[in-house]
Each structure stands twice: as structure tokens, then as C-alpha cells.
C-alpha atoms as a PDB file:
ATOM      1  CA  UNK A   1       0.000   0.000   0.000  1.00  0.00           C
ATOM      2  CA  UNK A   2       1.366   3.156  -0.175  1.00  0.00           C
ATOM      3  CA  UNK A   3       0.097   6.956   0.283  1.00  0.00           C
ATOM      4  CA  UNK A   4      -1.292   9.144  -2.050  1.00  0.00           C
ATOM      5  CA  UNK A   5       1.085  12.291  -2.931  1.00  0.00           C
ATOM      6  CA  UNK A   6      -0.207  14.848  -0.586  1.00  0.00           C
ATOM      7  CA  UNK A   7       0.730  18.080  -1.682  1.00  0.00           C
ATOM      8  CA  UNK A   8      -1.775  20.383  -1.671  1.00  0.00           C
ATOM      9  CA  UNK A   9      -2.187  21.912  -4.626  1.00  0.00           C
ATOM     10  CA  UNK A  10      -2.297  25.530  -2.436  1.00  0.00           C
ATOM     11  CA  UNK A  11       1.064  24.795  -1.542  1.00  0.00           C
ATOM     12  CA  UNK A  12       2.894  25.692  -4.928  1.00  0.00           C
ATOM     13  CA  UNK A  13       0.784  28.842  -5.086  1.00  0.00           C
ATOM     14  CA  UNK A  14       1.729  30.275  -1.697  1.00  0.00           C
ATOM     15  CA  UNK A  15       5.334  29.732  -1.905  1.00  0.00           C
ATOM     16  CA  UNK A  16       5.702  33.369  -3.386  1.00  0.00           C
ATOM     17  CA  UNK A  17       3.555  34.774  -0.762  1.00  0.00           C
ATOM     18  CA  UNK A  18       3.804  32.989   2.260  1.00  0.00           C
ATOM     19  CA  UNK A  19       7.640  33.838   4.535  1.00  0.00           C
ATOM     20  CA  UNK A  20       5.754  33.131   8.038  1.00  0.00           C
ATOM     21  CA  UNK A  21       9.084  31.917   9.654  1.00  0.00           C
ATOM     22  CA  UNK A  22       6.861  29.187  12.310  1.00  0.00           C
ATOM     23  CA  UNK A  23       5.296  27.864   9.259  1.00  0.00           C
ATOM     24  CA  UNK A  24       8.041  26.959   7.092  1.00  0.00           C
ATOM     25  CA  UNK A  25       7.133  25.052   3.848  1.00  0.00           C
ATOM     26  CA  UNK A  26       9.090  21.805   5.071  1.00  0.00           C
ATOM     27  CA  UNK A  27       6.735  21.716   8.006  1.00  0.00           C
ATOM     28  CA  UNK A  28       3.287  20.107   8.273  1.00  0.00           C
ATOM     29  CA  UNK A  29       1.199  23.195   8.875  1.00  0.00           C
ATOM     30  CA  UNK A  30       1.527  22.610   4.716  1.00  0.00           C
ATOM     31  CA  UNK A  31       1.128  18.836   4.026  1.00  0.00           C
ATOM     32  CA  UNK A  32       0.760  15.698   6.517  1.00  0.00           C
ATOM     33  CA  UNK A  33       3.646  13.476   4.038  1.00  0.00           C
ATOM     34  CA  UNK A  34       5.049  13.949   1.026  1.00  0.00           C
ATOM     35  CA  UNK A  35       5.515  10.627  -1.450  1.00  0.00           C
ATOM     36  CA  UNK A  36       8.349  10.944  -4.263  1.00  0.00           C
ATOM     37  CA  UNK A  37       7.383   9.321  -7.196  1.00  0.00           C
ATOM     38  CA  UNK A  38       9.795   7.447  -9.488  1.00  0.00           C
ATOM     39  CA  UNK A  39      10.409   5.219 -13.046  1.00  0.00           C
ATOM     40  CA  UNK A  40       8.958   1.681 -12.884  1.00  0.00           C
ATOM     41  CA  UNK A  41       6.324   1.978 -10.113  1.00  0.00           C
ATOM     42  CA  UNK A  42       8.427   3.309  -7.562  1.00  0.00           C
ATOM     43  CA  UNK A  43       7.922   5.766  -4.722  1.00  0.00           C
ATOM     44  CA  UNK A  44       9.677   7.102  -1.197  1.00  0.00           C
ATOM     45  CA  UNK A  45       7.078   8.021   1.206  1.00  0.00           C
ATOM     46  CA  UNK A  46       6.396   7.347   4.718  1.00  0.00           C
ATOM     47  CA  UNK A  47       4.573   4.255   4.607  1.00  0.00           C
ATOM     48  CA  UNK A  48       7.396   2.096   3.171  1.00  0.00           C
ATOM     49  CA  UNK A  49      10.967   1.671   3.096  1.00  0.00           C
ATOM     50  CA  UNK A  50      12.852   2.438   0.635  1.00  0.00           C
ATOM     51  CA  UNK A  51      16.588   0.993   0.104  1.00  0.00           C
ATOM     52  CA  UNK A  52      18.872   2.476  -2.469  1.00  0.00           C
ATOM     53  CA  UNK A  53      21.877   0.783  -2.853  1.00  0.00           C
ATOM     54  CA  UNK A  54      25.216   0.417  -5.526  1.00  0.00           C
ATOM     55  CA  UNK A  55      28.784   1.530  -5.483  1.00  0.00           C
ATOM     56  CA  UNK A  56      30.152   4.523  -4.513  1.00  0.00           C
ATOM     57  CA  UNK A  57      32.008   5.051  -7.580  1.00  0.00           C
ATOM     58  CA  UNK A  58      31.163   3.940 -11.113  1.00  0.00           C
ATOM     59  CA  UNK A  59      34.033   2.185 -11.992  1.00  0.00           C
ATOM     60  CA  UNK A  60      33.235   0.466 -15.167  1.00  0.00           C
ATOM     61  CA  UNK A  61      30.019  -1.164 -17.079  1.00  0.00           C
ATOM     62  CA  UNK A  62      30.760  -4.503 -15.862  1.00  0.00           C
ATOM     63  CA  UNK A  63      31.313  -3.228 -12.043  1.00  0.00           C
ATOM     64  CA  UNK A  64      28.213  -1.055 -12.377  1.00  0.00           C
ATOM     65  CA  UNK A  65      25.671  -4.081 -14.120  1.00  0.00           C
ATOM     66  CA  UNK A  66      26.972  -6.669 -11.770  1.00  0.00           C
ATOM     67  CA  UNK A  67      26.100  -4.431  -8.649  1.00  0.00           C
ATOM     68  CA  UNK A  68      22.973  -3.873 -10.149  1.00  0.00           C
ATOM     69  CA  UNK A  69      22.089  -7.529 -10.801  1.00  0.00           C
ATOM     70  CA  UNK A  70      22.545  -8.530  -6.985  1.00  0.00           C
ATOM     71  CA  UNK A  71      21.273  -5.857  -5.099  1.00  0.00           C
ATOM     72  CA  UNK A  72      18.424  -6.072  -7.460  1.00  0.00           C
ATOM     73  CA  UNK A  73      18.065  -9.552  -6.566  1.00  0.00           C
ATOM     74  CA  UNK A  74      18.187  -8.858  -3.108  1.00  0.00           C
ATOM     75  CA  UNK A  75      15.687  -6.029  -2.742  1.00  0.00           C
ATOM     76  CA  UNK A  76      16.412  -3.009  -3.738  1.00  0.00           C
ATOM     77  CA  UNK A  77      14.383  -0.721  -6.190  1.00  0.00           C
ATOM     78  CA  UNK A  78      16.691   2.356  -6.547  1.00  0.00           C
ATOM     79  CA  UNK A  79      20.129   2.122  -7.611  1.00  0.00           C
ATOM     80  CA  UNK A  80      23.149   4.629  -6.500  1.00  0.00           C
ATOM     81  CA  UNK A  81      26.241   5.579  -8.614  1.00  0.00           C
ATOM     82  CA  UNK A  82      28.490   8.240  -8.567  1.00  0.00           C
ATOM     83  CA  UNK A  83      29.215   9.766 -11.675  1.00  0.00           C
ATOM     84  CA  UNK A  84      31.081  13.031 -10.779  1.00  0.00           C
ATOM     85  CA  UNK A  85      33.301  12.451  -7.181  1.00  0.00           C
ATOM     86  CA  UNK A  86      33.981  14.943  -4.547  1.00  0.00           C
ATOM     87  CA  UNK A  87      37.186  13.787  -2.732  1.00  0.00           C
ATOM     88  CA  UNK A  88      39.311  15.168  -0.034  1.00  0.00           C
ATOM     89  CA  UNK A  89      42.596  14.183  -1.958  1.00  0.00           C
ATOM     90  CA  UNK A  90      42.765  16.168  -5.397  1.00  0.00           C
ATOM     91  CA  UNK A  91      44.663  13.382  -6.860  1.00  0.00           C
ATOM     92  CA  UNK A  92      41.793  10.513  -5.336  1.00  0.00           C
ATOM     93  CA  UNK A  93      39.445   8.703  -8.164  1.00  0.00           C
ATOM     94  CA  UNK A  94      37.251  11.713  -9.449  1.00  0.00           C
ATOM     95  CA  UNK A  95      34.732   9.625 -11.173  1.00  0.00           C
ATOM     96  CA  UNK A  96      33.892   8.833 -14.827  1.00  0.00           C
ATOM     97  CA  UNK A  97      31.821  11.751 -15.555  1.00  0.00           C
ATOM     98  CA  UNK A  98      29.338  11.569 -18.090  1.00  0.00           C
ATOM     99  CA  UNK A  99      30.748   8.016 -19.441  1.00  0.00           C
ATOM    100  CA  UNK A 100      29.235   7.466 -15.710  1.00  0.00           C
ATOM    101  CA  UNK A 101      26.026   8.789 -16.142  1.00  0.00           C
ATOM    102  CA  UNK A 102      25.664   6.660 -18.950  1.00  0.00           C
ATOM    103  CA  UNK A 103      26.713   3.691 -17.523  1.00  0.00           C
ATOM    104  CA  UNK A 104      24.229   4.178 -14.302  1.00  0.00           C
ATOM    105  CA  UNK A 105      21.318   4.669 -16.767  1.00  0.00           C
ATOM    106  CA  UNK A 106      21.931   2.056 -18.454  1.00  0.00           C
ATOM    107  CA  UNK A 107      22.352   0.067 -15.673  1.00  0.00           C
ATOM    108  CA  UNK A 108      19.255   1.295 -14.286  1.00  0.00           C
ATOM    109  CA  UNK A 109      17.093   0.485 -17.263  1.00  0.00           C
ATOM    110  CA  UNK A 110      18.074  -3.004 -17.646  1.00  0.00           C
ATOM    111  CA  UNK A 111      17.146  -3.989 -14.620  1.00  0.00           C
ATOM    112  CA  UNK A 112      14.274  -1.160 -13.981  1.00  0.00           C
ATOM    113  CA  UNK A 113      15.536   0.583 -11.374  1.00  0.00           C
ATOM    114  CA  UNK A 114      15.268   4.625 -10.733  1.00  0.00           C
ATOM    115  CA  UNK A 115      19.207   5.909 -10.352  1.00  0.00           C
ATOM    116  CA  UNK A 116      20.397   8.543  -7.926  1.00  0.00           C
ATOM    117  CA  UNK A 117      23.403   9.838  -8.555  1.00  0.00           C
ATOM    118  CA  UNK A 118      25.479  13.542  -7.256  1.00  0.00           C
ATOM    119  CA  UNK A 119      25.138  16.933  -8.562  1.00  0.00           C
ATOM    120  CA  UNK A 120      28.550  18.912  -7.793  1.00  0.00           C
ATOM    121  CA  UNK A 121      28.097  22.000  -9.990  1.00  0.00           C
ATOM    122  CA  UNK A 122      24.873  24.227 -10.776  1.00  0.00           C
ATOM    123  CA  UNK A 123      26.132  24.291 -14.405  1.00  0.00           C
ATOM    124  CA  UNK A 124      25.577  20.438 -14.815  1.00  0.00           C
ATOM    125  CA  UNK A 125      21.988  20.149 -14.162  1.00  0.00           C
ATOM    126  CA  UNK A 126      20.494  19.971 -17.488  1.00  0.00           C
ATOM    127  CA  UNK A 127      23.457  17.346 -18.086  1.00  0.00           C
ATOM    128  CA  UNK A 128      22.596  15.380 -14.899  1.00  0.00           C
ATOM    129  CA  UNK A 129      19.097  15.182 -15.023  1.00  0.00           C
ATOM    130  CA  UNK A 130      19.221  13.701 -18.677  1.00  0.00           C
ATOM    131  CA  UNK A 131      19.939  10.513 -16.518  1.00  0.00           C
ATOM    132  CA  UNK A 132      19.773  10.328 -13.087  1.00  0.00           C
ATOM    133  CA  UNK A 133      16.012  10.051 -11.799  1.00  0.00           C
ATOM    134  CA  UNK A 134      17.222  11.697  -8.156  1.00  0.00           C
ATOM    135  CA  UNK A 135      19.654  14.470  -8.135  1.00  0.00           C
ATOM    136  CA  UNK A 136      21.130  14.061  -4.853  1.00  0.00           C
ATOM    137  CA  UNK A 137      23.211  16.665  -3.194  1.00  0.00           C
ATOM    138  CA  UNK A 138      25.970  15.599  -1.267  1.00  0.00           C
ATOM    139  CA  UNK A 139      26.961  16.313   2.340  1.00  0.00           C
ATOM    140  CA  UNK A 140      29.578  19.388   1.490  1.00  0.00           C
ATOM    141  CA  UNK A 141      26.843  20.930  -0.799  1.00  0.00           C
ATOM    142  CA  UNK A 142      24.536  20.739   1.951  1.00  0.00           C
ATOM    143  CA  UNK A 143      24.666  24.638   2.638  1.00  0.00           C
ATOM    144  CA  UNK A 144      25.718  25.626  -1.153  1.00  0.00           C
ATOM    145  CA  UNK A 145      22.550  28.084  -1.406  1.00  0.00           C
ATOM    146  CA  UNK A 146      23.074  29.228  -5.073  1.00  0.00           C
ATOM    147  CA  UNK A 147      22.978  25.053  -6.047  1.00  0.00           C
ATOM    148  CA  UNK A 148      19.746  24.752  -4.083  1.00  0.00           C
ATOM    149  CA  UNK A 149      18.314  27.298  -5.379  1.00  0.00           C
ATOM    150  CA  UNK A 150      18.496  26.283  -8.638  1.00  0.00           C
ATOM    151  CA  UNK A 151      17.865  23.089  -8.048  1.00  0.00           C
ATOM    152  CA  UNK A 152      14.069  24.509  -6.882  1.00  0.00           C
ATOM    153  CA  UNK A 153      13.337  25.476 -10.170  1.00  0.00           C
ATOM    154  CA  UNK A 154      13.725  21.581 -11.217  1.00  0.00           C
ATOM    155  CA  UNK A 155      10.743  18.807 -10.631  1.00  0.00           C
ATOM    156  CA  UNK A 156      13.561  16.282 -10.670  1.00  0.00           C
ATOM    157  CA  UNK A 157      13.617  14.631  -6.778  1.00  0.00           C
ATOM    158  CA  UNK A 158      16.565  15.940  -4.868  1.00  0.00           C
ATOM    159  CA  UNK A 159      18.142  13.609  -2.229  1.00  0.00           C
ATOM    160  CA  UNK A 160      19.726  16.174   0.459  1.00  0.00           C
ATOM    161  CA  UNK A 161      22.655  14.772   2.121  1.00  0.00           C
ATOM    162  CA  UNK A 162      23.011  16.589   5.836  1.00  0.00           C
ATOM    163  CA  UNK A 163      25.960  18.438   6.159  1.00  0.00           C
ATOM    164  CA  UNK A 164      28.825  17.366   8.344  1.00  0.00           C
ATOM    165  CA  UNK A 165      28.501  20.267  10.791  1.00  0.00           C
ATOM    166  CA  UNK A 166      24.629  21.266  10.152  1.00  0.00           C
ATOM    167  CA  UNK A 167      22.258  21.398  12.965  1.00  0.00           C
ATOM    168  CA  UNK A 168      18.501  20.117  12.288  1.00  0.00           C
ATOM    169  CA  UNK A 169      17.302  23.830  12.315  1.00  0.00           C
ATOM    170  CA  UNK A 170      19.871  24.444   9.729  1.00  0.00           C
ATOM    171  CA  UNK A 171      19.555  21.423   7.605  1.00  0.00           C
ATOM    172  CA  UNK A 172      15.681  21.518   7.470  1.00  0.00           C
ATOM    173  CA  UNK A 173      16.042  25.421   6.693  1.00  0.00           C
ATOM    174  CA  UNK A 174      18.334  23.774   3.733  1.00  0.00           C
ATOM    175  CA  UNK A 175      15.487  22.356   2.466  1.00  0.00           C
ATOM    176  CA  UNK A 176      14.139  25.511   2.396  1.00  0.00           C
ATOM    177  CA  UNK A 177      15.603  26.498  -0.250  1.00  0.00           C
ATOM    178  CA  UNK A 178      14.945  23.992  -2.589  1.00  0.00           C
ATOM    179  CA  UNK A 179      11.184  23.981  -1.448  1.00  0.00           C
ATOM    180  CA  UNK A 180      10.587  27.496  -1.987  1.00  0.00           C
ATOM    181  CA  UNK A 181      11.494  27.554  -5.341  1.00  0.00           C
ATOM    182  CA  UNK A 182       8.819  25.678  -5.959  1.00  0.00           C
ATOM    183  CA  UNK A 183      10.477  21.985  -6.005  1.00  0.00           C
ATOM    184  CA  UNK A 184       8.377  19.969  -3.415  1.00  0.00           C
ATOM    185  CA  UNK A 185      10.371  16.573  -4.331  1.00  0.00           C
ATOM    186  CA  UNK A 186      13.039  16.676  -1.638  1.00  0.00           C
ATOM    187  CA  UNK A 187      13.878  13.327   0.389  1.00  0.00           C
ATOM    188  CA  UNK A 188      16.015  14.439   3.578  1.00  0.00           C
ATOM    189  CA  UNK A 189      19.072  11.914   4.204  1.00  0.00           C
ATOM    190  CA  UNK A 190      21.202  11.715   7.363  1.00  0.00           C
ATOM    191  CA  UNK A 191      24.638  10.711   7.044  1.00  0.00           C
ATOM    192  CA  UNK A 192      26.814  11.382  10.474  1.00  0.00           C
ATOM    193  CA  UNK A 193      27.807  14.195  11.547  1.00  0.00           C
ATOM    194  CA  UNK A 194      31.448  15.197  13.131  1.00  0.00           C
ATOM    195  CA  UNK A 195      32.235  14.834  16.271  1.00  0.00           C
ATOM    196  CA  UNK A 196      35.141  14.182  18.664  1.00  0.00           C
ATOM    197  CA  UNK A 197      34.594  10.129  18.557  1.00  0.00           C
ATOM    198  CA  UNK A 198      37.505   8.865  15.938  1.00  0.00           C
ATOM    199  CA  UNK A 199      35.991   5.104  16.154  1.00  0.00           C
ATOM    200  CA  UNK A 200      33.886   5.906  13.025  1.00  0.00           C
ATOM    201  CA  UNK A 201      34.480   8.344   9.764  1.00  0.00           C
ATOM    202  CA  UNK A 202      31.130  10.126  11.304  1.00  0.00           C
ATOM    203  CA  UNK A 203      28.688   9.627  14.227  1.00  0.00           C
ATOM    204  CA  UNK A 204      25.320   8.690  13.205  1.00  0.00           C
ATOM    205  CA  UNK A 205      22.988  10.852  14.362  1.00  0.00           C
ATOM    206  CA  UNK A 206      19.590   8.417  14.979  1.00  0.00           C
ATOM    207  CA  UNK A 207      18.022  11.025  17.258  1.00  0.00           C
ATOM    208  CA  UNK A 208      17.837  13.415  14.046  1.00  0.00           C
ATOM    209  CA  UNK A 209      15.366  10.713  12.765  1.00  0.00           C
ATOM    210  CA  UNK A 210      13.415  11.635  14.995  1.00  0.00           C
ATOM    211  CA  UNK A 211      13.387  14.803  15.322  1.00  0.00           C
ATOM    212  CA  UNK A 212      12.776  14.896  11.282  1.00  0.00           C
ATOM    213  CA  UNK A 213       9.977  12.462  11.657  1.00  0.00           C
ATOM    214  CA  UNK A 214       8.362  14.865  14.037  1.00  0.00           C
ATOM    215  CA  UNK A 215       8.824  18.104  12.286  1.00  0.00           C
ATOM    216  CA  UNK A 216       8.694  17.727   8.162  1.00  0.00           C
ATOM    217  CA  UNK A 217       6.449  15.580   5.964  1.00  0.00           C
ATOM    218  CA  UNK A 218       9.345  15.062   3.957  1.00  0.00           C
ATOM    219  CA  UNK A 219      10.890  11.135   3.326  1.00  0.00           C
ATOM    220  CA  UNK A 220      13.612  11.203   5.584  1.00  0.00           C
ATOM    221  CA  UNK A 221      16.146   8.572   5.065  1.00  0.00           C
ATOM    222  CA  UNK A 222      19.396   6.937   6.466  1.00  0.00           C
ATOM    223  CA  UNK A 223      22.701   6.469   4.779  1.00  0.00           C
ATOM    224  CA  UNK A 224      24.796   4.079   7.435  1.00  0.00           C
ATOM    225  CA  UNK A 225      27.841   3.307   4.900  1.00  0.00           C
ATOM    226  CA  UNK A 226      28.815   7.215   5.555  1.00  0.00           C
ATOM    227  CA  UNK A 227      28.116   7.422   8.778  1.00  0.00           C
ATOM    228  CA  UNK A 228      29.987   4.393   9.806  1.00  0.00           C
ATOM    229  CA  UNK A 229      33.142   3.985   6.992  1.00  0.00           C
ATOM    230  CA  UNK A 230      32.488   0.147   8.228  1.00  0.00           C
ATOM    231  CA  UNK A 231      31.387  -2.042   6.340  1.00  0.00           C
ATOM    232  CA  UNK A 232      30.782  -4.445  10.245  1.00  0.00           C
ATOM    233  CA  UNK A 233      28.703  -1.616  11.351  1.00  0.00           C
ATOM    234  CA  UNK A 234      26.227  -0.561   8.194  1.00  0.00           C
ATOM    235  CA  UNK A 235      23.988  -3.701   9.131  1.00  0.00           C
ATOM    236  CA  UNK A 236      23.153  -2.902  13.025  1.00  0.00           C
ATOM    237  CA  UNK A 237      22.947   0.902  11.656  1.00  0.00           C
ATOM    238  CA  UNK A 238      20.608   0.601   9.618  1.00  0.00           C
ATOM    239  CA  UNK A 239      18.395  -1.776  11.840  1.00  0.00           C
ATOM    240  CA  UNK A 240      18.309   0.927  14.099  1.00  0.00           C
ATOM    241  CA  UNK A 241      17.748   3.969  11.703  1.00  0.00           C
ATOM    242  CA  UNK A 242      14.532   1.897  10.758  1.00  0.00           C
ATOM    243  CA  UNK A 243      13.249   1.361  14.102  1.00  0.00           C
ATOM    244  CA  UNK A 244      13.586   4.929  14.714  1.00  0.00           C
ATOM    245  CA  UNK A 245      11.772   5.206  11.972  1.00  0.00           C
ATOM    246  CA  UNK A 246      13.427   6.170   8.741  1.00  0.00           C
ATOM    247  CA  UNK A 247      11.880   5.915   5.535  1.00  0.00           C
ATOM    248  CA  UNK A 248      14.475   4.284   3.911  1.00  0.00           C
ATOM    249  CA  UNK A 249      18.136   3.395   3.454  1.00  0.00           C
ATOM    250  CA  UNK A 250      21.185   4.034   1.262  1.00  0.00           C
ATOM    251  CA  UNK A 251      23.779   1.681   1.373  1.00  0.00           C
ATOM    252  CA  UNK A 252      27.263   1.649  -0.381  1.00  0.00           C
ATOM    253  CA  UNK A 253      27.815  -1.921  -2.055  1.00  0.00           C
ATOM    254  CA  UNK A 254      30.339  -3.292  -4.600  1.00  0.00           C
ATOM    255  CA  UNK A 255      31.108  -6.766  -6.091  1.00  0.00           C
ATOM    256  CA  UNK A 256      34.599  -6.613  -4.740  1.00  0.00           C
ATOM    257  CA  UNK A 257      35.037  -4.205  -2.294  1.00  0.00           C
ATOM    258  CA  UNK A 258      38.782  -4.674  -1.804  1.00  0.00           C
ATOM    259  CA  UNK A 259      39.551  -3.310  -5.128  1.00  0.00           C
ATOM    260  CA  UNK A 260      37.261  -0.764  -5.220  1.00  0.00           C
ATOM    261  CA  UNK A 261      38.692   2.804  -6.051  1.00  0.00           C
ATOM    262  CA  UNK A 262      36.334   4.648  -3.618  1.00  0.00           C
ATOM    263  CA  UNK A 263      35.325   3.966  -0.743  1.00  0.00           C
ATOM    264  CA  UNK A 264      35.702  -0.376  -0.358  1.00  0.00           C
ATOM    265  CA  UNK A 265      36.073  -0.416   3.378  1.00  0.00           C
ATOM    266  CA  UNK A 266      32.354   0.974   3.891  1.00  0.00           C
ATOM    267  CA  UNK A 267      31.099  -1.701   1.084  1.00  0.00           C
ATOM    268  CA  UNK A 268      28.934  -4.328   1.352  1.00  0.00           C
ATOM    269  CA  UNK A 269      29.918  -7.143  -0.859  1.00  0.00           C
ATOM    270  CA  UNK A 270      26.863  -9.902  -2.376  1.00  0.00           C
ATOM    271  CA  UNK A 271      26.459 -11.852   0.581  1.00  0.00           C
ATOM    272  CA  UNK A 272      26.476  -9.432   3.384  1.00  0.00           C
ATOM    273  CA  UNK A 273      23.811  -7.033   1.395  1.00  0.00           C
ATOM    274  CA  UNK A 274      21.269 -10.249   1.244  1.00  0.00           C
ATOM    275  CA  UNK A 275      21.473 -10.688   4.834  1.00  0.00           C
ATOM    276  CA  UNK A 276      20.944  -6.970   5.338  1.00  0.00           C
ATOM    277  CA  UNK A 277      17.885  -6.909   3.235  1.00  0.00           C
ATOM    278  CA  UNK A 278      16.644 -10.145   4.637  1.00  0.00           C
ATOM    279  CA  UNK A 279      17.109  -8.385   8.210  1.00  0.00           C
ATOM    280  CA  UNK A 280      15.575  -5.507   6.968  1.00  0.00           C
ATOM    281  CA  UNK A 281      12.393  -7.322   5.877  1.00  0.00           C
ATOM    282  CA  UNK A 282      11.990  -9.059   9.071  1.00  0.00           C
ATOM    283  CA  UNK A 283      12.346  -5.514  11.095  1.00  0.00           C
ATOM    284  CA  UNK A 284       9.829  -3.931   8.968  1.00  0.00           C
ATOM    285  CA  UNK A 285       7.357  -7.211   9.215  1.00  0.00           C
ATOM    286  CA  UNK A 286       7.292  -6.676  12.854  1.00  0.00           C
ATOM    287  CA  UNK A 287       6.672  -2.921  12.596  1.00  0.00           C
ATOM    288  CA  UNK A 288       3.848  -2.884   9.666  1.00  0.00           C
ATOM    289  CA  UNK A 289       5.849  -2.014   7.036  1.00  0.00           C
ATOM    290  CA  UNK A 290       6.340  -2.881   3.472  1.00  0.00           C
ATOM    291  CA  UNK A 291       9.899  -2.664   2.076  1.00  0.00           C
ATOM    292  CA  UNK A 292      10.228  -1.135  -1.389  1.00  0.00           C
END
């Protein structure tokens, strides 16, 4: 089952008049939940959870297909690629580019699956959204108000990644931006934040689940692989993230993880993703929920 899109058609015509700062457009003075829909029957909303999952980096067209094939097989409908690479290391993997973009639609359409993938630059867009279904925008973009902005004017879905050193107030008023240019397909997605603790690459921040879940009718989902940089610790994440209530999950995976060229160590190879998703199917069994 899953839940009409609720948008009230009021909603796109008071975004040029309405700036009451305790009603803010991501709130749900304007709509009770928000569903995202997608190619080949699929949608985000709050009913169901959604898994995205594929390799950090596109690496090649038989990498890309064969990550498609088996986390296809295992359950997920949406399928995550990185085309264009933003790395700490100027001289890390950047990504294919567009040879990427191609790939993941390709990919994606052989074995019907929507495909999110990172915008980077305002100026790639157009290019971007010739392929990629969600246009997500990635943790360091998080505040970039120019890109949001722009990306408001779109009807493509945008996946917001929260930034590394973003409050809630700041991240929802992130979402903002995109939502009052007039774009009301925005799925929020936590990642970890930074803090002191040096265990993980981030801390993930469950209690922002809630918080979300409380104050925005937007999809909010959970990206453990980030959060983590573990591969052990992605699968008791994201258990948690969905009994706090997440709409969904995005998960790094790779056929070989220990020759991947961004990113392995926070992988999932074949095996460990089926046990995930048959985990995750249990969980959401016991809580009423259908996975998507």
C-alpha cells in the first residue's frame, strides 16, 4: 500500500507569498507526508521503506551491471552511482563523468531501477538530469545556497545529504531552499555528523530521525555506509535507523570491495547485502511495514 502524494495543490501557489518563519514550507502546517514518485512503479514516502543501494564510484560497465544484478536480486528498487566524485585528496578517483552517467542509466534500465546519482556544480543540471532520476546533493553541498536554489526550479527529486557540521534547524532550513522555489520533491538523508569520537568516519545521528519524523512531511532517510566507513557496522545501523523510523536506506555496495577505487572499506559485498535486506524485511514485518 502506499500513500497518495499529498501536496496540496495551495502549496505551490503560496510559496511566493507565504515567509511566516513558524510555518516553514518543510513543516506540516503545509502537508501531513510527502511521497516521491519514481520510473517503474516506484515511490519514497512514509509508509514504506525504501533501500537504495550500488557503489560509490562507477568504476566500469561490468562493475556497475553486476552491482545492479545482486542488489536487485536482493531487494532493492533504486540504484546509487556516482558519476562526478567529490574527494578530499585532489589526486583521489574523481569519477567517470558523463561516461558514468551513462553507464548508471543504463544500468538502471536493464534492470528497472530509478538511479540517484550527485550533482557537484549548478552548471551540470540539465546534463545530470538527462539521466539520473534523483539528483542528490551531497553532504559538502549541503549549505551551497546558489545550487539549491536552482535546483528549486527543477521537478527532478533531490536527495539532500546533511551536512557534516549542520544542525537540524539548519539542515531543514536547507530544504528551504529547494522547497521554496517551488520543487516539493526533496527526500532528507542523514549521514553522520562530526564529532570528537575517531571510532567511526562520522557519528550517526539516529536522534535526528526523529526529530525529522516529528517536524517535516518530507521522506527522511538513512545512509549508514557514511556514517559508519564500516562495512561491520552498516547492518546494526541501519536496523536501528529503521526502528527509529526512517523511511528508507542508502547503502554503499560493490562486487569486490577490496579493489574498489572509492570507498571499499564501507562496502557491502553480495552476501552481506542479502542478509541486510533479509534483516531488513523481518524488522519492517514486525513494525507494519512494506519494504520497497
Amino acid at each position: 500500500m502506499t500513500i497518495p502524494n499529498t501536496h496540496c495543490v495551495e502549496l505551490s501557489n503560496t510559496i511566493t507569498t507565504i515567509r511566516d518563519k513558524s510555518n516553514p514550507l518543510y513543516s506540516k502546517t503545509y502537508c501531513a507526508c510527502t511521497t516521491i514518485q519514481l520510473p517503474y512503479n516506484t515511490t519514497i514516502n512514509h509508509q514504506n521503506v525504501s533501500v537504495i543501494a550500488g557503489p560509490c564510484s562507477i568504476e566500469s560497465e561490468d562493475q556497475i551491471m553486476a552491482t545492479a544484478h545482486f542488489v536487485k536480486k536482493a531487494g532493492a528498487t533504486i540504484l546509487r552511482g556516482g558519476a562526478f566524485k567529490p574527494r578530499t585528496s585532489p589526486y583521489a578517483f574523481q569519477g567517470l563523468g558523463i561516461e558514468g552517467l551513462k553507464l548508471l542509466k543504463k544500468a538502471g534500465d536493464y534492470y528497472a531501477m530509478p538511479v540517484v546519482t550527485e550533482i557537484l556544480d549548478s552548471e551540470d543540471i540539465a546534463m545530470v538530469s538527462q539521466y539520473a532520476d534523483i539528483l542528490q546533493v551531497g553532504a559538502r553541498n549541503c549549505q551551497n545556497f546558489s545550487l539549491l536554489k536552482k535546483l528549486g526550479k527543477i521537478q527532478k527529486p533531490i536527495l539532500l545529504k546533511r551536512g557534516m557540521m549542520v544542525t537540524i534547524k539548519e539542515y531543514l532550513m536547507a530544504a528551504e531552499y529547494i522547497l521554496a522555489e517551488g520543487n516539493t520533491n526533496v527526500i532528507l538523508c542523514e549521514r553522520g555528523i562530526r564529532t570528537f569520537e575517531t571510532e567511526t568516519r562520522n557519528t550517526l545521528d539516529i536522534s535526528a530521525v526523529c526529530v525529522l519524523k516529528q517536524k517535516t512531511h518530507l521522506p527522511v532517510m538513512v545512509d549508514p555506509s557514511h556514517a559508519s566507513g564500516n562495512w561491520k557496522l552498516i547492518h546494526p545501523l541501519s536496523l536501528a535507523a529503521i526502528a527509529a523510523g526512517a523511511d528508507g536506506l542508502m547503502i554503499e555496495c560493490h562486487i569486490n570491495p577490496e579493489v574498489a577505487l572509492c570507498d571499499g572499506e564501507q562496502s557491502l559485498r553480495p552476501d552481506k547485502f542479502e542478509l541486510l535486506m533479509h534483516d531488513v524485511k523481518e524488522l519492517c514485518t514486525m513494525l507494519n511495514k512494506a519494504v520497497l
